[in-house]
C-alpha atoms as a PDB file:
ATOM      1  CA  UNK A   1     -26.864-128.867  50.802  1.00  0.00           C
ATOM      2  CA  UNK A   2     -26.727-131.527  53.656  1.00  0.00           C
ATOM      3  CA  UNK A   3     -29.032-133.759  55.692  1.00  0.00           C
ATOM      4  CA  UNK A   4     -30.880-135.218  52.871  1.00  0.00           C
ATOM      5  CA  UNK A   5     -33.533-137.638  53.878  1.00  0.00           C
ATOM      6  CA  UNK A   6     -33.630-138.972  50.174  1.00  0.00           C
ATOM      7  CA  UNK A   7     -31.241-138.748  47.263  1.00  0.00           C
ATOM      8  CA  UNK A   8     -33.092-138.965  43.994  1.00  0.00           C
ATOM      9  CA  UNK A   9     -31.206-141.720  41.582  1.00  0.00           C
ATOM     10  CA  UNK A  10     -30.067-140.164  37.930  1.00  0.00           C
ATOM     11  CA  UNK A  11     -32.966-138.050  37.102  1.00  0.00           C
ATOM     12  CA  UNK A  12     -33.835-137.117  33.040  1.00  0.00           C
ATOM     13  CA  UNK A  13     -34.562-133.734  32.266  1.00  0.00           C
ATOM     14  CA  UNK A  14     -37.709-133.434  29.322  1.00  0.00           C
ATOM     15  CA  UNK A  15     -40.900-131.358  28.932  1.00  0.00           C
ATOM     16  CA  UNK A  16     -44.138-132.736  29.622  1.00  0.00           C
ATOM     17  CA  UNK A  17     -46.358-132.736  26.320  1.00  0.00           C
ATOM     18  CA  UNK A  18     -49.666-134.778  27.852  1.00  0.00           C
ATOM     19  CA  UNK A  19     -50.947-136.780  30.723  1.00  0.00           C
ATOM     20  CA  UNK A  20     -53.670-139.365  30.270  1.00  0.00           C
ATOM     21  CA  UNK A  21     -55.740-142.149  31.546  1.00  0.00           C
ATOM     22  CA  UNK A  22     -54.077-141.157  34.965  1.00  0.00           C
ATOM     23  CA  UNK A  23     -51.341-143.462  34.946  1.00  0.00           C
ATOM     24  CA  UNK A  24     -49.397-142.097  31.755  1.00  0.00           C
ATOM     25  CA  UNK A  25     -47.273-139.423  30.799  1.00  0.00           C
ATOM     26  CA  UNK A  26     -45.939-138.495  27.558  1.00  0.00           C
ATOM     27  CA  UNK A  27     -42.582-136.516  28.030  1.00  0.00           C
ATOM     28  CA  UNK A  28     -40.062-134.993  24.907  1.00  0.00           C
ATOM     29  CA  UNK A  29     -36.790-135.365  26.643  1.00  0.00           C
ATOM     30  CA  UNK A  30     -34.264-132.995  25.821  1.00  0.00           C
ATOM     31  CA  UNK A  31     -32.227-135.106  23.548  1.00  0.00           C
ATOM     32  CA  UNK A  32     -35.392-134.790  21.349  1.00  0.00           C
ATOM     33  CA  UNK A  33     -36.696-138.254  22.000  1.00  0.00           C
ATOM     34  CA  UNK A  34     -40.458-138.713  23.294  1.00  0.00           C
ATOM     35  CA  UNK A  35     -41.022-141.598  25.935  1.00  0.00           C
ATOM     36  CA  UNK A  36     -44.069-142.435  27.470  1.00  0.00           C
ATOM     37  CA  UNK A  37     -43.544-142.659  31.533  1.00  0.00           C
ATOM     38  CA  UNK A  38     -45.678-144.243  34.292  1.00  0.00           C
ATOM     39  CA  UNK A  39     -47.491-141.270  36.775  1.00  0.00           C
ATOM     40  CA  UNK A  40     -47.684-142.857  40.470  1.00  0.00           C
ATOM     41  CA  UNK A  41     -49.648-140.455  40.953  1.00  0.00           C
ATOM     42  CA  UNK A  42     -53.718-141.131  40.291  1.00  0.00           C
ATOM     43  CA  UNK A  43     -55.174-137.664  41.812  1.00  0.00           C
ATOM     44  CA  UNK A  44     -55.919-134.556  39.485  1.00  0.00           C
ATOM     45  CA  UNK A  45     -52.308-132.767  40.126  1.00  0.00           C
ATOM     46  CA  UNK A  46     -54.106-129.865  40.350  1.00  0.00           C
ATOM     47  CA  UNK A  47     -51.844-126.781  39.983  1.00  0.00           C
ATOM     48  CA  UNK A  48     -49.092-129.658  39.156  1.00  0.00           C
ATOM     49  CA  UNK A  49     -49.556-131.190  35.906  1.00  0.00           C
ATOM     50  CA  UNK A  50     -49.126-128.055  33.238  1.00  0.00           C
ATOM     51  CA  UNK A  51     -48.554-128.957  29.667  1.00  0.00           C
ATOM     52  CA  UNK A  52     -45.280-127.528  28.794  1.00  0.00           C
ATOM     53  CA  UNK A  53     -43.824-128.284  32.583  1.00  0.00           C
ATOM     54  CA  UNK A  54     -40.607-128.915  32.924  1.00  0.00           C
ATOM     55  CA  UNK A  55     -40.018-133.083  34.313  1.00  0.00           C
ATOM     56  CA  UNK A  56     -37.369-135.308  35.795  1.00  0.00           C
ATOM     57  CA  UNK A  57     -37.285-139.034  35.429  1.00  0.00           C
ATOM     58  CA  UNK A  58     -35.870-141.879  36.716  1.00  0.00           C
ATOM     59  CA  UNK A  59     -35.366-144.857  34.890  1.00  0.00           C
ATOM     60  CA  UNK A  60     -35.552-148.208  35.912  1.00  0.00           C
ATOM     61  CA  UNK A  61     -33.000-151.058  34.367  1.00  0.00           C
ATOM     62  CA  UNK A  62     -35.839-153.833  34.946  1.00  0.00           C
ATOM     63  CA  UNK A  63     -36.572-155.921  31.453  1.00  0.00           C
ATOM     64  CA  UNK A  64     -39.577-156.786  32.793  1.00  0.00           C
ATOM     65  CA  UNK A  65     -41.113-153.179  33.621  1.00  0.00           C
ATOM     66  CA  UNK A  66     -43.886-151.754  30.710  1.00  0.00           C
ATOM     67  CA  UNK A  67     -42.604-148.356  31.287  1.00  0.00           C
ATOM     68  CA  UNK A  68     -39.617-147.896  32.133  1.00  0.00           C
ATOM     69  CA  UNK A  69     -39.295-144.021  33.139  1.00  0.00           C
ATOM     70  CA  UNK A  70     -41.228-142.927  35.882  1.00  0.00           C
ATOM     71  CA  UNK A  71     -42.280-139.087  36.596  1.00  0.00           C
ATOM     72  CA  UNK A  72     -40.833-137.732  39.396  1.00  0.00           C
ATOM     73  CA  UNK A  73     -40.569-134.113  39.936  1.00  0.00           C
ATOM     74  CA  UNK A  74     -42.007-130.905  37.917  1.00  0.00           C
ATOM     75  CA  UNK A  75     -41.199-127.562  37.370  1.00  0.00           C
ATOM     76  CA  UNK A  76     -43.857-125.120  38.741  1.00  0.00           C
ATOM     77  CA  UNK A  77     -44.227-121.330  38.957  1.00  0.00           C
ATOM     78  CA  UNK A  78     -42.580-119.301  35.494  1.00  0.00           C
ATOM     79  CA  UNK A  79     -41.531-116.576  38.148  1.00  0.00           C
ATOM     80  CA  UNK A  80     -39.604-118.152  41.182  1.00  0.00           C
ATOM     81  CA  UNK A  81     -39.611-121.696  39.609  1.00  0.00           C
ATOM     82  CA  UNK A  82     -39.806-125.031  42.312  1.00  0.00           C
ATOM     83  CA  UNK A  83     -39.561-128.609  42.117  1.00  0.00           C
ATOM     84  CA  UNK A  84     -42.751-130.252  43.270  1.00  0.00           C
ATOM     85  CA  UNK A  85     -42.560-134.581  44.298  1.00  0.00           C
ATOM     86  CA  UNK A  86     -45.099-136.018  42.631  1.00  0.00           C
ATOM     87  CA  UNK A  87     -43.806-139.834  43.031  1.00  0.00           C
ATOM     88  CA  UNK A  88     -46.490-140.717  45.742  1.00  0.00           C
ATOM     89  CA  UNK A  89     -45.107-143.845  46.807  1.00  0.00           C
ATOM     90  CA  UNK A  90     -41.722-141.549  48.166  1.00  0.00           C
ATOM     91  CA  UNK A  91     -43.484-140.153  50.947  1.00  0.00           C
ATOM     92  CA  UNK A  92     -44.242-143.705  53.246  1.00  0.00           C
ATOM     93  CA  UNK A  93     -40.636-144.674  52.465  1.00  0.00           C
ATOM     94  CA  UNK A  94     -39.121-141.222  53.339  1.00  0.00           C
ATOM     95  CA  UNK A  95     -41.113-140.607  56.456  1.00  0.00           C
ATOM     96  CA  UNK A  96     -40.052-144.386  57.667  1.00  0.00           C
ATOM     97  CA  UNK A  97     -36.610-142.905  57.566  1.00  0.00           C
ATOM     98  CA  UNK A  98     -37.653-139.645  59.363  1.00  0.00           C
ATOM     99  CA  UNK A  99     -38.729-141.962  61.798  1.00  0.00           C
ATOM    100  CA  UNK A 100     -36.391-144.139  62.200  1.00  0.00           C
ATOM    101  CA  UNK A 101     -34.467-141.164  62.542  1.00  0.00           C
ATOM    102  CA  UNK A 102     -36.312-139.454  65.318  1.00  0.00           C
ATOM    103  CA  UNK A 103     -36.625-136.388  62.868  1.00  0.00           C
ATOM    104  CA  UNK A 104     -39.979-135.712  64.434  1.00  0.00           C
ATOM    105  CA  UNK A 105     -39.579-134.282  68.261  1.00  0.00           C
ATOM    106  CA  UNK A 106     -43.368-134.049  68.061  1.00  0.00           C
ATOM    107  CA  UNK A 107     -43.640-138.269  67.983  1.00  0.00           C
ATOM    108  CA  UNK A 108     -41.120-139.608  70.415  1.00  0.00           C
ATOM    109  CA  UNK A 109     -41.261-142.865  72.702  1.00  0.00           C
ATOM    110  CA  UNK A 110     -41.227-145.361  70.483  1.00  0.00           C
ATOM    111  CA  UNK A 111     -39.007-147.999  69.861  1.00  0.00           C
ATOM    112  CA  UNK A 112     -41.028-150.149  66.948  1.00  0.00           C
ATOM    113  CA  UNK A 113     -42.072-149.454  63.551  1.00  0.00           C
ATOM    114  CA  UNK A 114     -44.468-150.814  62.295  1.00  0.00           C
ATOM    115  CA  UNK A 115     -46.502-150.518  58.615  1.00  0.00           C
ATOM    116  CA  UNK A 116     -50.046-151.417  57.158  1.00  0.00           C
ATOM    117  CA  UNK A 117     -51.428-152.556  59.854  1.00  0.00           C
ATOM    118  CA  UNK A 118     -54.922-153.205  59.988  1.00  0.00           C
ATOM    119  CA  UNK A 119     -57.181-151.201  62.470  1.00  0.00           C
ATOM    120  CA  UNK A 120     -60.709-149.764  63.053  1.00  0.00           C
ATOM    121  CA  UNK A 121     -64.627-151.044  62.307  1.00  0.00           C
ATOM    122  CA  UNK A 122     -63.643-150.719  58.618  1.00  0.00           C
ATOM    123  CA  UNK A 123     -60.404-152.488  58.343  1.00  0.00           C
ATOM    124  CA  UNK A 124     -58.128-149.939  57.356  1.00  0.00           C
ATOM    125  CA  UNK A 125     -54.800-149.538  57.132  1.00  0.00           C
ATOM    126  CA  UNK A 126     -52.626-147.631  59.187  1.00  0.00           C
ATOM    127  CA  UNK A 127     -49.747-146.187  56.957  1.00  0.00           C
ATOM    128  CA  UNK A 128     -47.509-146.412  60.673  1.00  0.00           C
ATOM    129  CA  UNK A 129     -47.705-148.104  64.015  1.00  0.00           C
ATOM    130  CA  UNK A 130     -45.727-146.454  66.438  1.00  0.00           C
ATOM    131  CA  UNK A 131     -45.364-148.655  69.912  1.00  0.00           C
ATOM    132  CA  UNK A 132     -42.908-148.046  73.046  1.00  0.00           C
ATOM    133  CA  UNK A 133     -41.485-150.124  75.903  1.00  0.00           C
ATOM    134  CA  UNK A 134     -42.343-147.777  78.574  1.00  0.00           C
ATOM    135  CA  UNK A 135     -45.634-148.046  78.761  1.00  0.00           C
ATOM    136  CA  UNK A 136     -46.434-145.151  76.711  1.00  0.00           C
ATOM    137  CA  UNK A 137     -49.757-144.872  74.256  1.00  0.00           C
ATOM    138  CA  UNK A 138     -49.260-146.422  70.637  1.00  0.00           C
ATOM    139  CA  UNK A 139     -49.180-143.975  67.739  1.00  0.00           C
ATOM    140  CA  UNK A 140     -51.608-144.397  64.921  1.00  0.00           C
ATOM    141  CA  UNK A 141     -49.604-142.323  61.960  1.00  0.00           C
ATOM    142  CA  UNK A 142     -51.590-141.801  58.573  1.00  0.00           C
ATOM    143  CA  UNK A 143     -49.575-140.331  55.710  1.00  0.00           C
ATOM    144  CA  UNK A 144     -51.012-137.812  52.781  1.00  0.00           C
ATOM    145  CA  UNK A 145     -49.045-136.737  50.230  1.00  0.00           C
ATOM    146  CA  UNK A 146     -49.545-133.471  49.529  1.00  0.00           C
ATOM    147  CA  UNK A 147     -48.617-130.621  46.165  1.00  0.00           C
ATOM    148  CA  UNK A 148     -51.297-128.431  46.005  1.00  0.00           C
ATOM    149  CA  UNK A 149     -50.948-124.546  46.649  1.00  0.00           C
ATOM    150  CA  UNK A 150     -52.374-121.367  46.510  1.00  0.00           C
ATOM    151  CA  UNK A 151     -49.153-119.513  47.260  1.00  0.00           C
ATOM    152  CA  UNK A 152     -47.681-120.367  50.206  1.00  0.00           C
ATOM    153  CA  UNK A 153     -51.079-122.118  51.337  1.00  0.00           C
ATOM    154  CA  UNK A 154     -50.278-125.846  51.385  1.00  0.00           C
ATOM    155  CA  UNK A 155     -54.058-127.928  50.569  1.00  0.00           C
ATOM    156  CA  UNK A 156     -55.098-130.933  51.042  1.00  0.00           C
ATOM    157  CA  UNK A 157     -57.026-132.348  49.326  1.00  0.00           C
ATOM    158  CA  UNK A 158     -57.142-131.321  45.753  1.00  0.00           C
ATOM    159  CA  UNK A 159     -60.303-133.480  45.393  1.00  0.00           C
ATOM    160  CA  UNK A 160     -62.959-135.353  46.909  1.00  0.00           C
ATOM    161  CA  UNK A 161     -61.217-138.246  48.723  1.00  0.00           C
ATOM    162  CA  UNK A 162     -63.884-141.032  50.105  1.00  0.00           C
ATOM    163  CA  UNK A 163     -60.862-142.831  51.092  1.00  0.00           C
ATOM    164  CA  UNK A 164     -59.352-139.985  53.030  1.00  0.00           C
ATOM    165  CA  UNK A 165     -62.574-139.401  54.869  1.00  0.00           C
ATOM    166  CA  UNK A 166     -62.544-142.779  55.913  1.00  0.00           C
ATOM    167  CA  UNK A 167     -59.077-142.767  57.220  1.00  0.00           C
ATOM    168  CA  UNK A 168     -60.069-139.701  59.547  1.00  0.00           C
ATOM    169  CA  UNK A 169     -63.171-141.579  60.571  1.00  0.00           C
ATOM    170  CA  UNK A 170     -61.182-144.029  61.505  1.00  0.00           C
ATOM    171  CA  UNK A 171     -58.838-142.194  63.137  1.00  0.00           C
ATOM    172  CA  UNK A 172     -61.340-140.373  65.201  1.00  0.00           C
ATOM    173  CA  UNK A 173     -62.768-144.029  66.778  1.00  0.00           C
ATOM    174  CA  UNK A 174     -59.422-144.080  68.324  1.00  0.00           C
ATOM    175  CA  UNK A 175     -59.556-141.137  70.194  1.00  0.00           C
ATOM    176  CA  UNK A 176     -58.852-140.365  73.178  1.00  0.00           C
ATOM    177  CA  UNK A 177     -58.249-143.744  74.693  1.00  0.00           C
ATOM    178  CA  UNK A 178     -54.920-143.597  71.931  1.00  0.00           C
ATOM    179  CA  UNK A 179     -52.792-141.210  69.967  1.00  0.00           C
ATOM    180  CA  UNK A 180     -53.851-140.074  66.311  1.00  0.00           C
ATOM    181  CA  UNK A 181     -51.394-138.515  63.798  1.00  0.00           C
ATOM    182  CA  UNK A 182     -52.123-137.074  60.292  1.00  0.00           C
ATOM    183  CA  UNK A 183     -49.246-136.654  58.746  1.00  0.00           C
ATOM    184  CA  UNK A 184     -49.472-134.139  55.133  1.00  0.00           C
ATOM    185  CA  UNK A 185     -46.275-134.412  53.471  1.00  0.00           C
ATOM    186  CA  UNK A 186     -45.745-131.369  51.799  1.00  0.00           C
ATOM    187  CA  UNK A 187     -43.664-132.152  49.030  1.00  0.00           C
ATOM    188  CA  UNK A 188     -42.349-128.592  47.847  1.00  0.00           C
ATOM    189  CA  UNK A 189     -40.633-126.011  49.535  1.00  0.00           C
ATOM    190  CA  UNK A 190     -42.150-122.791  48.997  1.00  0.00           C
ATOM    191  CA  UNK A 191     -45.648-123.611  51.614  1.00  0.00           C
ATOM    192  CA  UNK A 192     -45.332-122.042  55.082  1.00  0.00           C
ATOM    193  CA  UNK A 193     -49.314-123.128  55.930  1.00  0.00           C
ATOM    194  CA  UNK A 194     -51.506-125.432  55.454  1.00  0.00           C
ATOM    195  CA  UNK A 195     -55.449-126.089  55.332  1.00  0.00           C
ATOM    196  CA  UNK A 196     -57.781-128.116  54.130  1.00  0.00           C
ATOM    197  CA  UNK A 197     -59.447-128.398  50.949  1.00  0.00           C
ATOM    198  CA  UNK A 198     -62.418-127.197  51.713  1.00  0.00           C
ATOM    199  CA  UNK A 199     -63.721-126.108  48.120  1.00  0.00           C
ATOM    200  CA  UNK A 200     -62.479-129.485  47.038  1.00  0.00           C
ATOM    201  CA  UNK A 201     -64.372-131.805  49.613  1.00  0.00           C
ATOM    202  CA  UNK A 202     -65.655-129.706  52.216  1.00  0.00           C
ATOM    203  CA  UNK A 203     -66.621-133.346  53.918  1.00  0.00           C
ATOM    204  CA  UNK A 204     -62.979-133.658  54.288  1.00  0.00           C
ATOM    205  CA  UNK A 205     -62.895-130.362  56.194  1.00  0.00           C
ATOM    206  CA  UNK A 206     -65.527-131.181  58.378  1.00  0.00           C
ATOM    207  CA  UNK A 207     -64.189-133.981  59.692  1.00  0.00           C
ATOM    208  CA  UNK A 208     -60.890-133.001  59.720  1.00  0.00           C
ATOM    209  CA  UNK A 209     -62.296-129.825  62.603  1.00  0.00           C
ATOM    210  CA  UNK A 210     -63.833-132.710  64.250  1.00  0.00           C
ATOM    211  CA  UNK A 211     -60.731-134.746  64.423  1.00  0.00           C
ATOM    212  CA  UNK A 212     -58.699-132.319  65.857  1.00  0.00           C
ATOM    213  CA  UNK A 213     -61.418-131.023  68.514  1.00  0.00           C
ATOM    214  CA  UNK A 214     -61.374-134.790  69.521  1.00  0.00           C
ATOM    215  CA  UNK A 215     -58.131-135.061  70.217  1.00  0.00           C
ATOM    216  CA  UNK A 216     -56.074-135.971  66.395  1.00  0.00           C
ATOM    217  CA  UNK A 217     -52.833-134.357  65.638  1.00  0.00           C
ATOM    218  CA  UNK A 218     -51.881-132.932  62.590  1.00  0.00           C
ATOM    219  CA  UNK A 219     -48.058-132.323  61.478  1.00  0.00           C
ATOM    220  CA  UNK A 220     -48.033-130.442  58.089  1.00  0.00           C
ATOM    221  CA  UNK A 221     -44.324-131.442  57.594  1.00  0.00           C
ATOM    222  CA  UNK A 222     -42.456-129.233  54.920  1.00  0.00           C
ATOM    223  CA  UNK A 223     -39.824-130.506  52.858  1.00  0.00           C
ATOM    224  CA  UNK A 224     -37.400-129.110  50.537  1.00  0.00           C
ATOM    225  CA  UNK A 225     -37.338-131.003  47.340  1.00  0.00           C
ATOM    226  CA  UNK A 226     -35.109-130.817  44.281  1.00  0.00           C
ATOM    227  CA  UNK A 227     -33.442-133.142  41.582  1.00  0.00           C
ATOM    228  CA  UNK A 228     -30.692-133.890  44.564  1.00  0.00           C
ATOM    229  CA  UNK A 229     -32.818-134.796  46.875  1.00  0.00           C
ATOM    230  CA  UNK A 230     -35.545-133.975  49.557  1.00  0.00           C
ATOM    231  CA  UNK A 231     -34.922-132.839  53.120  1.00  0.00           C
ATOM    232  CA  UNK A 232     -37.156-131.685  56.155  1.00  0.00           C
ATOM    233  CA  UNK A 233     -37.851-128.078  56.774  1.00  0.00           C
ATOM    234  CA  UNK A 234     -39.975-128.478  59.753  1.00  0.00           C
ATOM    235  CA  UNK A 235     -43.607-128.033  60.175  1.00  0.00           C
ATOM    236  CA  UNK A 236     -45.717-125.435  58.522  1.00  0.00           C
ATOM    237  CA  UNK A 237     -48.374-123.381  60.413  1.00  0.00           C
ATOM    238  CA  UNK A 238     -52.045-125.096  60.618  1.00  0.00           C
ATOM    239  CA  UNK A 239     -55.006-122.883  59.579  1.00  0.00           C
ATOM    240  CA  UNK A 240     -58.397-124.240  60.570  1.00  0.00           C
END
């Protein structure tokens, strides 16, 4: 398989046995030993997170790391079985590349990068700046990591996110005078749509209707993930 955006490094194969105080997973690799591995991942996992699940880790060679496996990928659905990211800081580093790439015909005239910068009444931070030379509108480009399904329904969230209300809040101040991206990384292959949450945080539905009636774009960007690697499928169909 070609055109990876991402290749995973050396990935260990285990079982996940238990998950706890959010940052902590204990896996039983399948040489038999157990290792406890750091989750960069703080949400619920809902759907994501089943005891008994087969993992892949990477390892890190740093003396000075606590931990040093980290959970990247797991195992869901007994019938058709998928590999599901659940590494949250991949998705800002992978989209950079997409970008940097031009992978996204929907964003174009832009010849700068930039990250975290600061915007809005709040202070937030934008996950991208987008800017051109020719004049054109700058790009404000939030980033949300998404792995919850309900078969081939991509959702976002998979809880109540203060912090993601904000950012659409913030994002809506913009409009129109600027362009507004929301960007849900959908990291599995098997969605085809996507919607909001709205038996999670039904706030977070609300605003993200208003967002989009105001003038904010959403790309529900698919991507095809695996122990190789992760690649872009294209976008997945919006349901509002």
């Amino acid at each position: 398989m070609t055109n990876w955006l991402y290749r995973y490094p050396t990935l260990y194969s285990g079982i996940l046995l238990k998950r706890y105080k959010r940052f902590f997973v204990d896996v039983q690799l399948d040489s038999g030993e157990i290792v406890t591995a750091h989750c960069p991942n703080t949400g619920p996992m809902t759907g994501v997170s089943t005891i008994g699940s087969a993992v892949k880790l990477s390892k890190s060679d740093n003396p000075h790391r606590k931990l040093a496996y980290t959970l990247e990928l797991i195992q869901v659905d007994d019938n058709q079985p998928i590999w599901v990211g659940v590494n949250t800081i991949l998705p800002n580093r992978i989209v950079k590349i997409a970008l940097a790439k031009y992978l996204f015909p929907e964003l174009r005239n832009y010849s700068e990068i930039k990250t975290e910068v600061v915007y809005g009444q709040q202070k937030s931070r934008v996950d991208f700046f987008l800017t051109g030379s020719n004049g054109e509108s700058p790009i404000y480009l939030e980033v949300k990591n998404t792995t919850w399904s309900q078969g081939t329904l991509a959702i976002f969230p998979d809880t109540e996110t203060t912090r993601g209300q904000k950012h659409l809040q913030e994002l809506t101040a913009l409009l129109p005078q600027t362009r507004a991206v929301m960007l849900y990384f959908i990291n599995r292959g098997d969605c085809t749509e996507f919607a909001p949450g709205d038996t999670t945080d039904p706030t977070y539905g609300k605003l993200l209707r208003e967002a989009i009636a105001a003038g904010l774009e959403v790309l529900p960007c698919r991507f095809h993930v695996s122990p190789e690697g992760i690649r872009y499928l294209g976008l997945a169909k919006l349901r509002i």
